[in-house]
Protein backbone atom coordinates (compact mmCIF):
# COMPACT_ATOMS: atom_id res chain seq x y z
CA UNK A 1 54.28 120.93 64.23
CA UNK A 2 51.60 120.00 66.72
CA UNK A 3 51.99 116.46 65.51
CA UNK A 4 56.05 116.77 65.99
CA UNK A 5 55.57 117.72 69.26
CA UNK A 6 53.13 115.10 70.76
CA UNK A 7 55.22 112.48 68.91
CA UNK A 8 58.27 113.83 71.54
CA UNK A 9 56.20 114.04 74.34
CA UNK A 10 55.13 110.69 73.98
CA UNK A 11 58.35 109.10 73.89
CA UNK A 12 59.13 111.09 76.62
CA UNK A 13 56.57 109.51 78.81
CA UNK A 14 57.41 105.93 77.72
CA UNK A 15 61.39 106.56 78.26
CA UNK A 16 60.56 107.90 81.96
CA UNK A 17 58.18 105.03 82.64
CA UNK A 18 60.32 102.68 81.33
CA UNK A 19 63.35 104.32 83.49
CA UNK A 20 60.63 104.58 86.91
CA UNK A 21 59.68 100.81 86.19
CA UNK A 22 63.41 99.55 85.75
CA UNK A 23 64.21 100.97 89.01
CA UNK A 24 60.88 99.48 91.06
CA UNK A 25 62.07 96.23 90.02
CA UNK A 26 65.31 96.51 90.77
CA UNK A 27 65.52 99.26 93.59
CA UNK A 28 67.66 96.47 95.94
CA UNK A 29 69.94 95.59 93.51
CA UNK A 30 70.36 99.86 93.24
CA UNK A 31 70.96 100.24 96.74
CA UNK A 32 73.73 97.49 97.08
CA UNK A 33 75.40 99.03 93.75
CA UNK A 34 75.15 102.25 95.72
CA UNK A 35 78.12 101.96 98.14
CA UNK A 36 80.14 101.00 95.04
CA UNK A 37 79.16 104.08 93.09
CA UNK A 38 80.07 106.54 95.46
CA UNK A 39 83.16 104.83 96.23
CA UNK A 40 84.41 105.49 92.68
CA UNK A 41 82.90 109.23 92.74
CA UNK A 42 84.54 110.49 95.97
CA UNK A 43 88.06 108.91 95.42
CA UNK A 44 88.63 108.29 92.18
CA UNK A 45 86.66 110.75 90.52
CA UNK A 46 87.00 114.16 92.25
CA UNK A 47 90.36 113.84 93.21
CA UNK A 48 91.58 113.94 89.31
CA UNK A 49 90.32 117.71 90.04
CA UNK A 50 94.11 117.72 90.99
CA UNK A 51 95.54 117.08 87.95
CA UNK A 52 95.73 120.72 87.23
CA UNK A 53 98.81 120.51 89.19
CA UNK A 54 100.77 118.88 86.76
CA UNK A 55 100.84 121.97 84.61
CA UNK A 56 101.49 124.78 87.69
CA UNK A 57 104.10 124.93 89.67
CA UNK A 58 101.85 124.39 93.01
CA UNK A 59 102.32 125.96 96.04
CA UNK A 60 100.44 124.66 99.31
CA UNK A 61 100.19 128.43 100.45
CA UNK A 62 98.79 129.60 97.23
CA UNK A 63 96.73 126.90 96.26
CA UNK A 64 95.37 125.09 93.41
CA UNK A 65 94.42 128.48 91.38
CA UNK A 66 96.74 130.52 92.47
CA UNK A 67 100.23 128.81 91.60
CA UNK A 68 101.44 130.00 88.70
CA UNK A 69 100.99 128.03 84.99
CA UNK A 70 104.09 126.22 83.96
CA UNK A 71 102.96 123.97 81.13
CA UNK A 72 104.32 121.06 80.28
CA UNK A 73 107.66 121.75 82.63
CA UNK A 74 107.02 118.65 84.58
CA UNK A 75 107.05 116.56 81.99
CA UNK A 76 109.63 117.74 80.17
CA UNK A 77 111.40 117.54 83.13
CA UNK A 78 110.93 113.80 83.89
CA UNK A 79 111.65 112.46 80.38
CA UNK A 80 115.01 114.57 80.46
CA UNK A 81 115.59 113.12 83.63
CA UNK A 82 118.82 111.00 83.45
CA UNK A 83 116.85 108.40 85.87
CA UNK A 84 114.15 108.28 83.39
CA UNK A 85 115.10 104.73 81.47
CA UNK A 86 116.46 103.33 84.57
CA UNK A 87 113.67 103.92 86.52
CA UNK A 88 111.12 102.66 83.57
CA UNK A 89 113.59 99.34 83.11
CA UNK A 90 113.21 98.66 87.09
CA UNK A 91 109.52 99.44 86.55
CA UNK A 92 108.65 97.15 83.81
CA UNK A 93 110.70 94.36 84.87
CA UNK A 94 109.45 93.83 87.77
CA UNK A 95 105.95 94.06 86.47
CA UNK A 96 106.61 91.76 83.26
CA UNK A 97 108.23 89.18 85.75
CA UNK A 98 105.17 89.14 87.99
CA UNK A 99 103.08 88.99 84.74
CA UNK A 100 104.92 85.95 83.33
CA UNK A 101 105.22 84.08 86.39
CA UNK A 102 102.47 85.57 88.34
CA UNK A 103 99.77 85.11 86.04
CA UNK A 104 99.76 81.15 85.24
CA UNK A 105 100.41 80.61 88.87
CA UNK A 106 96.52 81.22 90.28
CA UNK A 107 95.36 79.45 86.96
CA UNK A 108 97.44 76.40 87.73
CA UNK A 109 96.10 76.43 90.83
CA UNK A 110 92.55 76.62 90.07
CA UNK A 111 92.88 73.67 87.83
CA UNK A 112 94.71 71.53 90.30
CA UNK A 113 91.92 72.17 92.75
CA UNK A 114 89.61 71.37 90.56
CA UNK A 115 90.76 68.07 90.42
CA UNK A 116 91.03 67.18 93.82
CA UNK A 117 88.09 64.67 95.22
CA UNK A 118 88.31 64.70 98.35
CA UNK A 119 86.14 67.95 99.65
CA UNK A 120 87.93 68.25 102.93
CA UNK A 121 91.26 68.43 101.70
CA UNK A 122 89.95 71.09 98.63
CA UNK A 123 88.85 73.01 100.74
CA UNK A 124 91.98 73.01 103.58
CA UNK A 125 93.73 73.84 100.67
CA UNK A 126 92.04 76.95 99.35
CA UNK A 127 91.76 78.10 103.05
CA UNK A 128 95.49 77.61 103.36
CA UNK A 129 96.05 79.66 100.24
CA UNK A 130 94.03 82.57 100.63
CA UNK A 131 94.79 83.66 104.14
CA UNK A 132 98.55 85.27 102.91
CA UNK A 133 95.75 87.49 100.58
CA UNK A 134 94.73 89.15 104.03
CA UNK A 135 98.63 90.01 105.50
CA UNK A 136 99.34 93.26 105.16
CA UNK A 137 102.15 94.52 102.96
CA UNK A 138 104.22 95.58 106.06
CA UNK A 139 103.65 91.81 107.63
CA UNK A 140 104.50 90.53 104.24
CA UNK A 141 108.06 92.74 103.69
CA UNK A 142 109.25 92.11 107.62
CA UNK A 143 108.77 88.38 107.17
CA UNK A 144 110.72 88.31 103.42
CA UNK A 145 113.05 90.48 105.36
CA UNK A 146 113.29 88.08 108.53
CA UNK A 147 113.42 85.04 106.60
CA UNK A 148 116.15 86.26 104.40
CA UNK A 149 118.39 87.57 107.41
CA UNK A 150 122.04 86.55 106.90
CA UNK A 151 122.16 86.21 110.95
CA UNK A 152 118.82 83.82 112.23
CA UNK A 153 117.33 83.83 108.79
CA UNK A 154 115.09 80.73 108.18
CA UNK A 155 116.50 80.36 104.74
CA UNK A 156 119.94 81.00 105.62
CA UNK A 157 120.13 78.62 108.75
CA UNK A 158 119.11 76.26 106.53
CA UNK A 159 121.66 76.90 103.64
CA UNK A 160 124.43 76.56 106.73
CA UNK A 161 123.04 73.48 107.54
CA UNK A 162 124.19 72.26 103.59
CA UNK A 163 127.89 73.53 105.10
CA UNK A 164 127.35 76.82 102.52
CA UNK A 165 127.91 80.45 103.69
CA UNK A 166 125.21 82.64 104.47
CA UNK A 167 123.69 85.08 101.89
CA UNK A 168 122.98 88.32 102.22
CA UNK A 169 119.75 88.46 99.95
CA UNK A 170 118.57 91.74 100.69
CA UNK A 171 121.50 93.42 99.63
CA UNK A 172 122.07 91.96 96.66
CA UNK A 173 120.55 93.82 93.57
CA UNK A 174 120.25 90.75 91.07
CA UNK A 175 118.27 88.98 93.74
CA UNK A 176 115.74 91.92 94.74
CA UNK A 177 113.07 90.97 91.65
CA UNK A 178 113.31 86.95 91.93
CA UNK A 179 112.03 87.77 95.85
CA UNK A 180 109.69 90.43 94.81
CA UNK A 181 107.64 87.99 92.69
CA UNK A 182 108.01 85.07 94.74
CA UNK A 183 106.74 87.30 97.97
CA UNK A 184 103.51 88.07 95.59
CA UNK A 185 103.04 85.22 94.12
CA UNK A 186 102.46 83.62 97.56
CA UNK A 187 100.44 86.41 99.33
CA UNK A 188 97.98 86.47 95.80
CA UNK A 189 98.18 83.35 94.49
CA UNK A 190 95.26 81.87 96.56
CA UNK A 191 92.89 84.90 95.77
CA UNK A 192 93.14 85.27 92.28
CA UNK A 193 92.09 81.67 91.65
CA UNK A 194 88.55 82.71 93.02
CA UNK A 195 87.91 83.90 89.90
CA UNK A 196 88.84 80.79 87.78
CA UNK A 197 87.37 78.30 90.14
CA UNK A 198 83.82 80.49 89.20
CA UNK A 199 84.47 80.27 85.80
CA UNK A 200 85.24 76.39 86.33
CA UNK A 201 81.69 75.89 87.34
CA UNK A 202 80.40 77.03 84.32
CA UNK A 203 82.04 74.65 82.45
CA UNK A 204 79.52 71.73 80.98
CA UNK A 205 79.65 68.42 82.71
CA UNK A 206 78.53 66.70 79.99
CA UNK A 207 81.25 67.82 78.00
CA UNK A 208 83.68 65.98 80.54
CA UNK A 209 81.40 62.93 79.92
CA UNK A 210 82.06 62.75 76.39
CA UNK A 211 85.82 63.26 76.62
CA UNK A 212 85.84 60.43 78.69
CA UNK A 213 83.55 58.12 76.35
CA UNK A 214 86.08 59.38 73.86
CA UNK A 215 89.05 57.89 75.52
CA UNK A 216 90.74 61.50 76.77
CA UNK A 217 93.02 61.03 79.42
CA UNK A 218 92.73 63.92 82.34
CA UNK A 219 95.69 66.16 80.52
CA UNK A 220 93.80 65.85 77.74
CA UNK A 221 90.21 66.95 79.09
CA UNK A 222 92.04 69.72 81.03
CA UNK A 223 93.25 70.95 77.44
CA UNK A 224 90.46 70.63 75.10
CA UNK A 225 87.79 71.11 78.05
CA UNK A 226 88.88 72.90 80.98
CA UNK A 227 90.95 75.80 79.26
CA UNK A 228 88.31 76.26 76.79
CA UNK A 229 86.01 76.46 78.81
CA UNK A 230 87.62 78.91 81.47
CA UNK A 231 89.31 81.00 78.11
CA UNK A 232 87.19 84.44 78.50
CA UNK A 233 88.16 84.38 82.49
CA UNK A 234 91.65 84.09 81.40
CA UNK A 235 91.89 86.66 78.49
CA UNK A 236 89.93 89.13 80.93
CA UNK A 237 92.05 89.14 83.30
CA UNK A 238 94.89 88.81 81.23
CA UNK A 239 93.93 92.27 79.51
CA UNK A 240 93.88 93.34 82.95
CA UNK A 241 97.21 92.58 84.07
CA UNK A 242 99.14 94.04 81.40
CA UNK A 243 97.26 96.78 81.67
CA UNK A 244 99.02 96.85 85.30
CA UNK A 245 102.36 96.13 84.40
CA UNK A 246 103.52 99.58 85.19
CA UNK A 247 101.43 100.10 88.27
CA UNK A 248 103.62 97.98 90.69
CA UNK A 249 102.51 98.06 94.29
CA UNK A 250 104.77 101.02 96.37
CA UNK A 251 104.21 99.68 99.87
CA UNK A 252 106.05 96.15 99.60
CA UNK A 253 108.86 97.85 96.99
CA UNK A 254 109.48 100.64 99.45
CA UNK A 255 109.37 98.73 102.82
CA UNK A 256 111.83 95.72 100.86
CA UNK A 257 114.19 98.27 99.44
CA UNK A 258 117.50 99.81 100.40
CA UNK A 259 119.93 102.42 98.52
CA UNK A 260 122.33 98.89 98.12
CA UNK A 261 119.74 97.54 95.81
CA UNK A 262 118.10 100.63 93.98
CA UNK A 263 120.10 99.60 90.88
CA UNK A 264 117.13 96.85 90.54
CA UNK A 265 114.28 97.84 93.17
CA UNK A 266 113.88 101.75 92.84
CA UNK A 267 110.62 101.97 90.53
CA UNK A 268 108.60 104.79 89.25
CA UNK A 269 106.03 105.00 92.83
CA UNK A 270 108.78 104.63 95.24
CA UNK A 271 110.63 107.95 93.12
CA UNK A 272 107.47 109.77 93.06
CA UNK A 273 107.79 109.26 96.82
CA UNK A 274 110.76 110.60 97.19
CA UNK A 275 109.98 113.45 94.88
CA UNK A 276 106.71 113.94 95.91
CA UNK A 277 106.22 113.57 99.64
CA UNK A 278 109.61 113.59 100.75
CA UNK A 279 110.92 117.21 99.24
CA UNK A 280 107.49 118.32 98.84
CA UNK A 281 107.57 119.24 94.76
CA UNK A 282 103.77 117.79 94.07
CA UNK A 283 103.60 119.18 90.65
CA UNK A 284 106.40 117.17 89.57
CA UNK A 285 105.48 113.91 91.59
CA UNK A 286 101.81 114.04 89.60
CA UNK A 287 103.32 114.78 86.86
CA UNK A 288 104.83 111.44 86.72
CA UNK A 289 102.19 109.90 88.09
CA UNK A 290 99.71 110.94 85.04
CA UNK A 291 102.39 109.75 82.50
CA UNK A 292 102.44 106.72 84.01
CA UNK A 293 98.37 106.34 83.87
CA UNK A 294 98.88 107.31 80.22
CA UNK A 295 101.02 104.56 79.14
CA UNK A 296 99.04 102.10 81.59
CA UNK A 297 96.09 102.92 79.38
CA UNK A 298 97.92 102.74 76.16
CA UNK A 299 98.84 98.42 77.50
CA UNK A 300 95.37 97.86 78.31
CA UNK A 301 93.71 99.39 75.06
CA UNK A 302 96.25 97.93 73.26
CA UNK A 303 95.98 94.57 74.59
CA UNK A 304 92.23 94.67 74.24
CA UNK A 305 92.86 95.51 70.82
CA UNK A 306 94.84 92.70 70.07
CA UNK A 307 92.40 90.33 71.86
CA UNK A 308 89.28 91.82 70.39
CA UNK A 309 91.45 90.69 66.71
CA UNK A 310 92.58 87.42 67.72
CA UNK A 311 89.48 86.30 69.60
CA UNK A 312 85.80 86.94 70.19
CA UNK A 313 86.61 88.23 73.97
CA UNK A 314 87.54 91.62 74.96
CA UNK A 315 86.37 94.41 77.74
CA UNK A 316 84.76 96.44 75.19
């Protein structure tokens, strides 16, 4: 018993030595992860305290524990709600368009850059293309909106110029997710290739070397080197995004929006809005929201799960 004990106290010791010496030796890289941690603990952790909502019906005078316990009302609520499939078509569409078009864009961009010789003009370019990153969403919507003007419009003065009519984009409802995409492709497109140009320089020189002793034209070393080479980046963040698909930005929606086009443009954040903040029911408005994360994490685990069985990369 003695023997038993020692035996535990001694591994113990070793595990806290072993924990004390990790953290000597890395005590910097601690402290800059720091900032980071608490981040996460203060707003993204302790507010899911208010989850509980969901299944109350909350009042702002009685509080958190003392609104009555309603269940699963919410819910029930939402999926009976005769906006329900509308709002997850407008949803999903919009984020599977900025998936399918969105995604390749920062990759093709990354590799064209990566072609480029001339330093100066790389890096004019990715100065050029990252700057719409730091715009914010309400500079980004009043210039789509300015631009697109039937009276003064940029885009319309020039379509008069051709001898057409004006159009009136912004009011048209089949035209709201073509602009939506475009507007985020260029704002992101020059950001998201920071990631692939870091994966590009992990890529082998050599290996370019021997394609070229080979006889590989630059398609084909771009193909069988490039891609390859950059592959976990891609599936990564690929996981990522459709894991986001549902989770569409409510800013540029809401400030691009107007009850002409909500046949197309009014999505699941910009009803929980309305719901929410605007006649004040919370419980219902996190209701939704929850559901939402639900089926967010059901495309990302599911994605993963599909990548972890088609390839040697996943996220866990």
């Amino acid at each position: 018993m003695d023997f038993t004990s020692s035996q535990g106290d001694v591994r113990m010791a070793s595990s806290s030595s072993r924990f004390r010496r990790i953290w000597q030796n890395n005590i910097y890289l601690w402290l800059l992860f720091l900032p980071c941690l608490l981040y996460y603990l203060i707003f993204r952790y302790a507010p899911m305290f208010g989850l509980v909502i969901t299944f109350k019906d909350y009042n702002l005078f009685r509080g958190v524990w003392g609104s009555p316990w309603v269940g699963l009302k919410y819910y029930r609520l939402f999926l009976n709600n005769p906006d329900f499939w509308p709002l997850m078509k407008n949803t999903f569409l919009l984020g599977f368009y900025k998936l399918v078009f969105g995604f390749p864009a920062p990759i093709l961009l990354a590799l064209l850059l990566n072609e480029l010789r001339k330093a100066t003009m790389k890096r004019f370019v990715q100065t050029v293309s990252y700057l719409p990153h730091f715009i914010s969403n309400v500079i980004v919507a009043s210039m789509v909106i300015m631009f697109l003007s039937p009276s003064g419009g940029l885009i319309n003065n020039m379509i008069e110029w051709f001898g057409f009519k004006p159009i009136n984009f912004m009011n048209e409802p089949g035209m709201f997710r073509g602009i939506y995409v475009v507007s985020e492709i260029w704002q992101h497109i020059g950001w998201e290739t920071i990631i692939y140009l870091a994966a590009l320089t992990a890529v082998d020189p050599q290996l370019y070397e021997a394609a070229s002793i080979d006889g590989a034209s630059r398609m084909r070393k771009i193909w069988h080197v490039t891609l390859p080479g950059i592959s976990p980046a891609i599936v990564i963040t690929l996981i990522l995004n459709i894991g986001q698909v549902l989770e569409i930005g409510f800013e540029k929606v809401y400030l691009m929006q107007n009850p002409a086009i909500y046949d197309t443009a009014d999505i699941i954040s910009t009803y929980v809005y309305r719901v929410g903040m605007e006649q004040g029911n919370f419980s219902y408005g996190s209701a939704i929201d929850l559901f939402m994360g639900i089926i967010c994490f059901i495309f990302i685990y599911g994605a993963n799960w599909i990548s972890r069985r088609a390839s040697e990369t996943s996220l866990w």
